[in-house]
C-alpha atoms as a PDB file:
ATOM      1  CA  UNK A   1      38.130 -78.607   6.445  1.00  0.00           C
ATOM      2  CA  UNK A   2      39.144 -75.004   7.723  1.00  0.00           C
ATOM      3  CA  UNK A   3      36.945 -72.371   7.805  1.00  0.00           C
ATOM      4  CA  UNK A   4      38.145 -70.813   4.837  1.00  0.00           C
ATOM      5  CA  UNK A   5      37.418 -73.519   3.095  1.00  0.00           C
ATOM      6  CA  UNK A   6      33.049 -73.608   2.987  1.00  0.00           C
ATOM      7  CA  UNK A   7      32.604 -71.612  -0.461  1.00  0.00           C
ATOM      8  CA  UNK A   8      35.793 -72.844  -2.235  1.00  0.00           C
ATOM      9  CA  UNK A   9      35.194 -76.077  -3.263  1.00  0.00           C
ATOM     10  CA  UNK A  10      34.248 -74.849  -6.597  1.00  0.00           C
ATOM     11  CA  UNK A  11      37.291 -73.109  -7.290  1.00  0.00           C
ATOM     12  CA  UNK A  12      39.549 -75.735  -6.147  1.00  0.00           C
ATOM     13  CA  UNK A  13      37.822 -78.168  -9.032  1.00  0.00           C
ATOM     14  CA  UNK A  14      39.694 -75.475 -11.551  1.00  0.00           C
ATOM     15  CA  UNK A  15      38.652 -71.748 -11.226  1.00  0.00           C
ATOM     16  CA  UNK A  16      36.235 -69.680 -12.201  1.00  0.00           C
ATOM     17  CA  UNK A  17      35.939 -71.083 -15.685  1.00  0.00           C
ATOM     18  CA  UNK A  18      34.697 -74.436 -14.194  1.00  0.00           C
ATOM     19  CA  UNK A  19      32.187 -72.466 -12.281  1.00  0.00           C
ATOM     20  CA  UNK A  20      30.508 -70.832 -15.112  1.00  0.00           C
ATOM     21  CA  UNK A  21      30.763 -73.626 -17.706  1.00  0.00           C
ATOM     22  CA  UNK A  22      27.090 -74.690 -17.191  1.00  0.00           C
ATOM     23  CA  UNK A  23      26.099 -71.380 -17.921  1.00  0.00           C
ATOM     24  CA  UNK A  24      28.760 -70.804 -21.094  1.00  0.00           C
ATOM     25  CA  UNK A  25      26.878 -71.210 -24.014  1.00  0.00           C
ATOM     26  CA  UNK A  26      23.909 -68.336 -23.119  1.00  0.00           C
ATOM     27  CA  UNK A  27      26.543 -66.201 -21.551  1.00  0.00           C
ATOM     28  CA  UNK A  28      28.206 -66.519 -25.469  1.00  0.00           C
ATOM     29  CA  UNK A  29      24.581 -65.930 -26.734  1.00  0.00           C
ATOM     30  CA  UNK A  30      23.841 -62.964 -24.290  1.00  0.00           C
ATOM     31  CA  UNK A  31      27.807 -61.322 -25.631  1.00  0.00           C
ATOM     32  CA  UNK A  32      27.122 -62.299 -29.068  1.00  0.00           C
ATOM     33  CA  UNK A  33      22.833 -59.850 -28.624  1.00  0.00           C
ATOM     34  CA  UNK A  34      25.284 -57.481 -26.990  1.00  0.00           C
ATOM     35  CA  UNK A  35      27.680 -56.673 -29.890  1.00  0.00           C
ATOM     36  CA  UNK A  36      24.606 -56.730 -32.151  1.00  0.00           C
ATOM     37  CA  UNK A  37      22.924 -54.085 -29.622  1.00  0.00           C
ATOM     38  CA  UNK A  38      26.541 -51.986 -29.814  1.00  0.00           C
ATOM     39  CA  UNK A  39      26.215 -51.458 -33.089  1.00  0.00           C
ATOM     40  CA  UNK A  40      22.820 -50.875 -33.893  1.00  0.00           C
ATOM     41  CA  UNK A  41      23.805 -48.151 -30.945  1.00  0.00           C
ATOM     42  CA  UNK A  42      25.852 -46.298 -33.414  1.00  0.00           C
ATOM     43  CA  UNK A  43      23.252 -46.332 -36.263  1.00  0.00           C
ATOM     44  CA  UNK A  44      21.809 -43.303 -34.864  1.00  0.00           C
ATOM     45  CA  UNK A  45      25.331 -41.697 -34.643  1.00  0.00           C
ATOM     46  CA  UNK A  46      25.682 -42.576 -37.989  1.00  0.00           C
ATOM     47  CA  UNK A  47      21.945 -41.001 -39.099  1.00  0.00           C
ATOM     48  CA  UNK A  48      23.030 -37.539 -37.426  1.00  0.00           C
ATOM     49  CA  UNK A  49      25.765 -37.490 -39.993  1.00  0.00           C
ATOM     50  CA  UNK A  50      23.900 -38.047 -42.708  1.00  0.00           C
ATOM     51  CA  UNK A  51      21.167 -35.719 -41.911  1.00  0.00           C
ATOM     52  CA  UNK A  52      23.615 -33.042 -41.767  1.00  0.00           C
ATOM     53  CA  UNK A  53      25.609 -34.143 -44.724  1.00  0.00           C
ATOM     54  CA  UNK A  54      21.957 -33.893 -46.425  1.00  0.00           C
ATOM     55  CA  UNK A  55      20.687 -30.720 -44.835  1.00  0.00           C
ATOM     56  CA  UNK A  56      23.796 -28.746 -46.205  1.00  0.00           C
ATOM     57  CA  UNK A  57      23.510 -30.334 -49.504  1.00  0.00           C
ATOM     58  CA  UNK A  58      22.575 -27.894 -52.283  1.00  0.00           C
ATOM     59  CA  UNK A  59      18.925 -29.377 -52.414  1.00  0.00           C
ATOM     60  CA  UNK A  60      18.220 -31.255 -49.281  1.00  0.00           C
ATOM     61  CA  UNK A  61      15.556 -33.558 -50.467  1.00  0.00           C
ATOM     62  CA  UNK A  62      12.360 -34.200 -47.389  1.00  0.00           C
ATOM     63  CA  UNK A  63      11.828 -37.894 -48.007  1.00  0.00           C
ATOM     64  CA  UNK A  64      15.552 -38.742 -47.745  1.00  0.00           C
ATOM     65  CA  UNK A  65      15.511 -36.314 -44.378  1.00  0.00           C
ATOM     66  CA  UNK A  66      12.668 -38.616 -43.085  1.00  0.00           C
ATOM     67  CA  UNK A  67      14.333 -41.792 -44.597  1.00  0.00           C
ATOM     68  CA  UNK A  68      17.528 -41.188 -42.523  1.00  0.00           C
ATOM     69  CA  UNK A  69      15.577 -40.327 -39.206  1.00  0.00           C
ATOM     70  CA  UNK A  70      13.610 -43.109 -39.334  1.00  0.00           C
ATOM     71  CA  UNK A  71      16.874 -45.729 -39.932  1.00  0.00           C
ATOM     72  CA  UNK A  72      17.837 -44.106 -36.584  1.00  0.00           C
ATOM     73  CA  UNK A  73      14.877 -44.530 -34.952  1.00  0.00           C
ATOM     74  CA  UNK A  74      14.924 -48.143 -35.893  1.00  0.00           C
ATOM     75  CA  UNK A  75      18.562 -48.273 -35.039  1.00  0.00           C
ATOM     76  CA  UNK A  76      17.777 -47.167 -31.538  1.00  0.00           C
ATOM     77  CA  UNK A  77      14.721 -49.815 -31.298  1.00  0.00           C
ATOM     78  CA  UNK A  78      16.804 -52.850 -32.719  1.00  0.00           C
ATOM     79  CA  UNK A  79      19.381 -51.714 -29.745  1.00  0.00           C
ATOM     80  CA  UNK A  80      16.863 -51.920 -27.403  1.00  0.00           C
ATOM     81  CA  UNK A  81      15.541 -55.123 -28.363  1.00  0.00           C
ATOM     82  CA  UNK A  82      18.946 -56.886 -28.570  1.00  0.00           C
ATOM     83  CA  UNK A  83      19.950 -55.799 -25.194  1.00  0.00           C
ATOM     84  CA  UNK A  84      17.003 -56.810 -23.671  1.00  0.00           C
ATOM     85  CA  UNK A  85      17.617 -60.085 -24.704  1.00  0.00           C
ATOM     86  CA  UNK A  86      21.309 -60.328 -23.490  1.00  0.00           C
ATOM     87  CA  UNK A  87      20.432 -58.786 -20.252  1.00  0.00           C
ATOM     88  CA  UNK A  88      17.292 -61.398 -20.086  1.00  0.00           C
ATOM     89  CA  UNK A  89      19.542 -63.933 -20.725  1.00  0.00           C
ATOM     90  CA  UNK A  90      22.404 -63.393 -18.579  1.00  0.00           C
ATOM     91  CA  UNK A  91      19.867 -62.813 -15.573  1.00  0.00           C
ATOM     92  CA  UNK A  92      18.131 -66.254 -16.495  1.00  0.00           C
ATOM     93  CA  UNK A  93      21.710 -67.513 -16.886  1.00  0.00           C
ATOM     94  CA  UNK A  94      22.498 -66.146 -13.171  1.00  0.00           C
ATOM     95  CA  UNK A  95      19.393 -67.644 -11.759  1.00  0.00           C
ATOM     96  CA  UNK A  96      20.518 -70.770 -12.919  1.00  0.00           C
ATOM     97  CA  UNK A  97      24.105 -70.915 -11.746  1.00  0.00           C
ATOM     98  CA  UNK A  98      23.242 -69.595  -8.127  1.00  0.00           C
ATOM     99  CA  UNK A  99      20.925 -72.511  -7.947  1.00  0.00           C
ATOM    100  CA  UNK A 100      23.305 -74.929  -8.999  1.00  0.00           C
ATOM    101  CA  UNK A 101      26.113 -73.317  -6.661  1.00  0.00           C
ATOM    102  CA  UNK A 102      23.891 -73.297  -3.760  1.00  0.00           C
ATOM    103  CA  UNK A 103      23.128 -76.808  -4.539  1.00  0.00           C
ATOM    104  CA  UNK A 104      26.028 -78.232  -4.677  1.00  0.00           C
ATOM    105  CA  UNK A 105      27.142 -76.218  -1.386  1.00  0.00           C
ATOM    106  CA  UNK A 106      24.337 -77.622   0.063  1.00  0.00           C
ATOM    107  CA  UNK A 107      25.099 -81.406  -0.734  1.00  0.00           C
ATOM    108  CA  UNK A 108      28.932 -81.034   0.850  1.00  0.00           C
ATOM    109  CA  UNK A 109      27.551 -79.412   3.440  1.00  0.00           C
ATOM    110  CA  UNK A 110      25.179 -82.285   3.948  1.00  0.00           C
ATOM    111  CA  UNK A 111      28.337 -84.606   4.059  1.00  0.00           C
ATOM    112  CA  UNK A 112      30.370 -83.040   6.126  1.00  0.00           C
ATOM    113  CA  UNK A 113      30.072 -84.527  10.072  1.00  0.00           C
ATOM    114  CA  UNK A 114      28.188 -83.024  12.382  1.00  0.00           C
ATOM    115  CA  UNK A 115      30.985 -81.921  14.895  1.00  0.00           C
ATOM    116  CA  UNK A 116      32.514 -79.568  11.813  1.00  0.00           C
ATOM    117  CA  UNK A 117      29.689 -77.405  12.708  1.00  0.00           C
ATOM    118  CA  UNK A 118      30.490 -77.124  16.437  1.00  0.00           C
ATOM    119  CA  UNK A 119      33.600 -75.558  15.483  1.00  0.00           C
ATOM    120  CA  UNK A 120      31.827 -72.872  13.222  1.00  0.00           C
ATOM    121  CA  UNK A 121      28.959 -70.478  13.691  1.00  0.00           C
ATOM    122  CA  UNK A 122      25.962 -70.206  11.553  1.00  0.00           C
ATOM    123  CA  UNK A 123      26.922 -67.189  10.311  1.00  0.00           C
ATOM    124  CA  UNK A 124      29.660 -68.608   8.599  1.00  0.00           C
ATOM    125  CA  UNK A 125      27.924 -71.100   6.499  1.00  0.00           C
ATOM    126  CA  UNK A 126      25.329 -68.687   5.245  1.00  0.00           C
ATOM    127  CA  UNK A 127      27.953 -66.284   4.276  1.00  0.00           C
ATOM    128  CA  UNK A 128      29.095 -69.001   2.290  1.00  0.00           C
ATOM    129  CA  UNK A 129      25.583 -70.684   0.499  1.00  0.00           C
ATOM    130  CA  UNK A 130      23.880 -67.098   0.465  1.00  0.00           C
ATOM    131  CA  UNK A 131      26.512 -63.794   0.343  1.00  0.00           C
ATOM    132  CA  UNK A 132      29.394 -65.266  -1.698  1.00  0.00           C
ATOM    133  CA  UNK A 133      26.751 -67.009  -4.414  1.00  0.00           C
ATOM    134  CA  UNK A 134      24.872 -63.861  -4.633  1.00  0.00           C
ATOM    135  CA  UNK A 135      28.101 -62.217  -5.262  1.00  0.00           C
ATOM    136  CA  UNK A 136      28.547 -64.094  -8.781  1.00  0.00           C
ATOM    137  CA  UNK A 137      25.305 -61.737  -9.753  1.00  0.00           C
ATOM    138  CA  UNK A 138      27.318 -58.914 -10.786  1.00  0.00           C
ATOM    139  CA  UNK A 139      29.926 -61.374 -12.994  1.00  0.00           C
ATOM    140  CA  UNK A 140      27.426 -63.250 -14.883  1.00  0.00           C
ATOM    141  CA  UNK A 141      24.300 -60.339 -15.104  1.00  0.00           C
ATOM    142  CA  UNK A 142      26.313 -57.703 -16.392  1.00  0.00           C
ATOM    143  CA  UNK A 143      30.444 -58.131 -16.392  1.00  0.00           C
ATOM    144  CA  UNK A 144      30.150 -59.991 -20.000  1.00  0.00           C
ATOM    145  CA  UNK A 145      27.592 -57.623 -21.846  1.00  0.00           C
ATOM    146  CA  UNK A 146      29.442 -54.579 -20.345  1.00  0.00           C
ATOM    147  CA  UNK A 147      32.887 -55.794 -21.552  1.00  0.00           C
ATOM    148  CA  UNK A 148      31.515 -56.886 -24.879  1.00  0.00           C
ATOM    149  CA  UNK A 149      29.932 -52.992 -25.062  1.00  0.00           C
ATOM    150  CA  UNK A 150      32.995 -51.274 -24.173  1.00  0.00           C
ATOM    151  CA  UNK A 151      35.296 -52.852 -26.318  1.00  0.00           C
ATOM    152  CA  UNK A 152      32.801 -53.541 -29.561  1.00  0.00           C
ATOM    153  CA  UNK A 153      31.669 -50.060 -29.347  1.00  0.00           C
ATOM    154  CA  UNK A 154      34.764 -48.263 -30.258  1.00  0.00           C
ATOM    155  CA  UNK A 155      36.069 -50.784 -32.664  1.00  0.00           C
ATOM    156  CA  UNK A 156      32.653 -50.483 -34.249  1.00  0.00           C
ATOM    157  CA  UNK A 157      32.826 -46.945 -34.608  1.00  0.00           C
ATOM    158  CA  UNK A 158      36.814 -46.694 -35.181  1.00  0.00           C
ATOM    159  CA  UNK A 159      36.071 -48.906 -37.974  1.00  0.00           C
ATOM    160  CA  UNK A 160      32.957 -46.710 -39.499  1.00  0.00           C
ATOM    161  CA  UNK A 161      35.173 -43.286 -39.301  1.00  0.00           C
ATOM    162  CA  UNK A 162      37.959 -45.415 -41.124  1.00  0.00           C
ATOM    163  CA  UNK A 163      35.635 -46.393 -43.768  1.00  0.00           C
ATOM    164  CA  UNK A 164      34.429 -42.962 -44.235  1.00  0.00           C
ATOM    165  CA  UNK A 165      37.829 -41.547 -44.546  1.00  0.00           C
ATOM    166  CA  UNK A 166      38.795 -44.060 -47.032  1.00  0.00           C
ATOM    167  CA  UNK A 167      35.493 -43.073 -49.042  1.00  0.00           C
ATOM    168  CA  UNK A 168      35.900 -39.486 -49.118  1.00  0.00           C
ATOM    169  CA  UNK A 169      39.386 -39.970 -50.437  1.00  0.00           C
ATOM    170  CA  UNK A 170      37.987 -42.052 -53.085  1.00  0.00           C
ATOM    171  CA  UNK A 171      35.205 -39.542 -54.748  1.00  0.00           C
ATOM    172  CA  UNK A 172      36.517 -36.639 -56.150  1.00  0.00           C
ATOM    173  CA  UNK A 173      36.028 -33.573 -53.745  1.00  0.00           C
ATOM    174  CA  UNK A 174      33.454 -30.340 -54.660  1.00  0.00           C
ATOM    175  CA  UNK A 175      34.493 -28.158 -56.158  1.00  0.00           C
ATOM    176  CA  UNK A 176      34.644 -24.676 -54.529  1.00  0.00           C
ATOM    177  CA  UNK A 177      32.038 -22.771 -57.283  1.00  0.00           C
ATOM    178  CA  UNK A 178      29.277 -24.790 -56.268  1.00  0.00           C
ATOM    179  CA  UNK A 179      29.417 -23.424 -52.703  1.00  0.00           C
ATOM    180  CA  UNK A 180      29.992 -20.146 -53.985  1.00  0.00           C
ATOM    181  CA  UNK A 181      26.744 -20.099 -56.005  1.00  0.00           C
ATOM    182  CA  UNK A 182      24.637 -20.095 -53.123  1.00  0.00           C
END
C-alpha cells in the first residue's frame, strides 16, 4: 500500500457519500431544523413591516403594535431553538462518524504487516487516524446547515416579497383624500 494510500480506503469504497451514509438520516434531520430555523429568521423581518405598515396607519391600534412585536420575538426564539437542535445534531452526528472513521482506520491498520510500518514514520499514520478525520468536522458540523441557510433564506424571503406584491395588487389601493385629511 503506498503512502498515499493510509486515509483513503474510505473513499475508494465509493466517495464521500459512502462515508457519510451512517450519519445521513440526522444530517437530513439537522437540514430539515435548519430550514425551519431560516424561516422563523425572517418572521422578525416580516414583524418590522407590519409595525410600520401599522404605525402609519390612520389609527395605529397599541395591542396590535404589541401583538406584532411579540410574533417577532417568538419568531426570533423558535429560530433559536431550531438551530440549536440542527447544530446539536450535526455535532452529535460528527462525533459519531469520526469514531467510526477512526475505527475502521484503526482495524486496517491493525492488518496491515508489520514491515509496512518500517517504510513509514509515525507521523504519517496519525496524520491519517487523527488530522484528516478531524478534518470531516467542518463538512458534517456546519457545511449542511450553512448551505441549507443560504439557499432557504432567500427563496424564503423572495417568495414572501412575491406574495406581498401579488396582495397589494389584489386590494384596491387608498385613496389619496384619506392621507390628505391628516
Amino acid at each position: 500500500m503506498p503512502t498515499s494510500d493510509i486515509g483513503q480506503e474510505a473513499t475508494e469504497q465509493g466517495g464521500l457519500g459512502d462515508v457519510l451514509r451512517p450519519v445521513r438520516g440526522k444530517l437530513v434531520l439537522a437540514c430539515v431544523l435548519q430550514a425551519g430555523a431560516a424561516i422563523a429568521g425572517l418572521v422578525p423581518f416580516v414583524a418590522i413591516a407590519e409595525l410600520a405598515r401599522e404605525l402609519f396607519s390612520d389609527a395605529p391600534d397599541d395591542g396590535r403594535l404589541w401583538g406584532i412585536a411579540a410574533v417577532a420575538v417568538l419568531g426570533l426564539v423558535i429560530r433559536l431553538v431550531l438551530m440549536l437542535g440542527a447544530a446539536s445534531i450535526t455535532h452529535f452526528a460528527d462525533v459519531e462518524l469520526s469514531l467510526d472513521l477512526r475505527r475502521q482506520m484503526a482495524e486496517r491498520l491493525g492488518e496491515v504487516p508489520l514491515g509496512w510500518y518500517d517504510a513509514r514514520d509515525g507521523g504519517e499514520v496519525k496524520k491519517a487516524v487523527v488530522d484528516d478525520v478531524a478534518s470531516m468536522h467542518h463538512l458534517v458540523g456546519h457545511t449542511f446547515t450553512d448551505l441549507t441557510n443560504a439557499v432557504v433564506t432567500p427563496i424564503a424571503a423572495m417568495r414572501w416579497r412575491s406574495t406581498t406584491e401579488r396582495s397589494k395588487r389584489s386590494t384596491p389601493a387608498r385613496s389619496s383624500s384619506c392621507r390628505a385629511s391628516r
